[in-house]
Protein backbone atom coordinates (compact mmCIF):
# COMPACT_ATOMS: atom_id res chain seq x y z
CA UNK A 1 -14.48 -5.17 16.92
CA UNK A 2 -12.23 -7.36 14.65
CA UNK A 3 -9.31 -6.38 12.52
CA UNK A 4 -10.68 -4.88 9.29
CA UNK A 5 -14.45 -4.59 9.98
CA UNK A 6 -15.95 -1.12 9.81
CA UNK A 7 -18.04 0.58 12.93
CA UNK A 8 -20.75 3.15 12.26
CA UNK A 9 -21.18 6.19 14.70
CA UNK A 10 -23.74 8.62 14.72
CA UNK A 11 -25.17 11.44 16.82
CA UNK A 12 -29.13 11.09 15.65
CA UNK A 13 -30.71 7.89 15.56
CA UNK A 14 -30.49 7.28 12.38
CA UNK A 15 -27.19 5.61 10.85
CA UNK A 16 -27.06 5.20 7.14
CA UNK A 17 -28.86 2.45 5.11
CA UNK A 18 -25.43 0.73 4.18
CA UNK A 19 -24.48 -3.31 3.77
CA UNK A 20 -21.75 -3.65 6.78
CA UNK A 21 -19.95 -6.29 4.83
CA UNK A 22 -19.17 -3.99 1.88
CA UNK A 23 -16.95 -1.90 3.92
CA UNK A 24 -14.81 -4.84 5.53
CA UNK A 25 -11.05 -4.73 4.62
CA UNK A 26 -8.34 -7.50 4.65
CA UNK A 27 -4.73 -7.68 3.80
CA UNK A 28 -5.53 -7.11 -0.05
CA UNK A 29 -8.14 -4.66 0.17
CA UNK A 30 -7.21 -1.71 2.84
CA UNK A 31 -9.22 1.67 3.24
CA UNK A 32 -8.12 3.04 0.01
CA UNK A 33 -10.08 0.55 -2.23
CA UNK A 34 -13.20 1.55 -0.22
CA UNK A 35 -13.38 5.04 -1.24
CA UNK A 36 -16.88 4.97 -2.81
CA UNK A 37 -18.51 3.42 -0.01
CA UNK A 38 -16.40 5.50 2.77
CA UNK A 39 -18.05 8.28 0.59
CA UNK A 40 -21.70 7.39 1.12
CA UNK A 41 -20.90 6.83 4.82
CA UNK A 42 -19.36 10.31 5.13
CA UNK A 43 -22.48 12.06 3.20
CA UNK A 44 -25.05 10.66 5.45
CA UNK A 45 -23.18 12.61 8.13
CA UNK A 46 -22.10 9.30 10.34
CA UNK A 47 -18.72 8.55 11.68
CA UNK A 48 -16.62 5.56 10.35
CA UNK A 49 -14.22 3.71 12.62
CA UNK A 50 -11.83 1.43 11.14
CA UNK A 51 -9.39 -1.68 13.21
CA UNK A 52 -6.81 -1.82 10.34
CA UNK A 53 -3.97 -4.30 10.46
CA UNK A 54 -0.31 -2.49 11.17
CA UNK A 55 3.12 -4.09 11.82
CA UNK A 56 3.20 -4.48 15.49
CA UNK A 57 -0.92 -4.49 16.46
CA UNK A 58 -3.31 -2.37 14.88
CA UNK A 59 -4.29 1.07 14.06
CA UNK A 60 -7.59 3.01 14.69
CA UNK A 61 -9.13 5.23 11.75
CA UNK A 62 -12.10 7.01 12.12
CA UNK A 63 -13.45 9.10 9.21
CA UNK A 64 -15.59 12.15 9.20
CA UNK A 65 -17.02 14.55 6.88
CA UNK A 66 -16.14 17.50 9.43
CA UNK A 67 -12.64 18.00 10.83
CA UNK A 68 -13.09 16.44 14.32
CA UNK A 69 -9.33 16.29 15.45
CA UNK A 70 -9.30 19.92 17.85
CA UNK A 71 -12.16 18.52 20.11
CA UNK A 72 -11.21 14.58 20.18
CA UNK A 73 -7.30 15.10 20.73
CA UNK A 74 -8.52 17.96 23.51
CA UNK A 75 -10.71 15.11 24.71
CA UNK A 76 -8.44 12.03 24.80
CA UNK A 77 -5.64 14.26 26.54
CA UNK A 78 -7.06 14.31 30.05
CA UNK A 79 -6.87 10.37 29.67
CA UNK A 80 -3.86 9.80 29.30
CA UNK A 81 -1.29 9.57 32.85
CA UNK A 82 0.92 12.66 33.12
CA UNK A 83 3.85 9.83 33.09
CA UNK A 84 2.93 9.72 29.77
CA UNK A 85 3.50 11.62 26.38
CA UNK A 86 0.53 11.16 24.23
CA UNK A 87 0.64 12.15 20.52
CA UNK A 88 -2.04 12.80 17.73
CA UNK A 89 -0.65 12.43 14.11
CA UNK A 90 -2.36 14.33 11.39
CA UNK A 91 -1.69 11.33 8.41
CA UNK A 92 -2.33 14.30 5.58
CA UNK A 93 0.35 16.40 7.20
CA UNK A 94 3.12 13.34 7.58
CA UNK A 95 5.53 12.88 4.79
CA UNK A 96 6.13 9.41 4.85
CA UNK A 97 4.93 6.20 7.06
CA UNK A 98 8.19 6.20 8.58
CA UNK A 99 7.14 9.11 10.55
CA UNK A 100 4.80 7.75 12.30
CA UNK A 101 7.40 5.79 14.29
CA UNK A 102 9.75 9.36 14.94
CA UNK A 103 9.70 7.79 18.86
CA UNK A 104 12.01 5.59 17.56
CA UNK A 105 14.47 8.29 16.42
CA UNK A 106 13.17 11.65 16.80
CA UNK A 107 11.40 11.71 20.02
CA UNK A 108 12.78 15.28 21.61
CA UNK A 109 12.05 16.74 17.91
CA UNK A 110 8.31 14.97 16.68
CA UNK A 111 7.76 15.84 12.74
CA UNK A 112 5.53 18.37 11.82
CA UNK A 113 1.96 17.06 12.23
CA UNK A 114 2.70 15.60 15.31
CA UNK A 115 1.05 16.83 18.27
CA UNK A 116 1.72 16.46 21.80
């Protein structure tokens, strides 16, 4: 999967009747201008998994019509080595980007919608 093309996931066997290339993103158009077509995605009941450019790699979105996060954070945990400290950030419950970097300054005290 390349930076800024769009991945569709679905539990039946049926995955919406939607043109791929309409829901690619680049460094003008992020996942904000695609709103529309996230939309008829999210309607059919399918997943949508985004590679999205950020400042030191990339960043993962997946969208879904359901809230998803209790059983997919409960499922990455086990993953991840107890050396480790693995977060999940809730983006609606973060007050600004900076935030999402609080390892950097704030790692004994994560902001709210931070979850360890």
């Amino acid at each position: 999967m390349q930076i800024g093309e769009a991945l569709l996931l679905s539990d039946t066997n049926k995955l919406p009747d939607v043109d791929l290339a309409t829901l690619t993103i680049d460094e003008e158009t992020k996942v904000g201008h695609k709103k529309d077509e996230i939309r008829s995605v999210l309607e059919s009941g399918a997943y949508l998994l985004y590679k999205e450019p950020a400042h030191h790699g990339f960043d993962l979105h997946l969208f879904s019509e359901e809230n998803i996060y209790p059983l997919l954070f409960e499922a990455f945990k086990p993953l991840v080595d107890n050396e480790f400290r693995f977060f999940s950030i809730n983006n609606k419950r973060m007050g600004s980007e900076r935030h999402f970097y609080f390892e950097t300054w704030t790692l004994d005290n994560p902001p709210h919608g931070a979850e360890e």
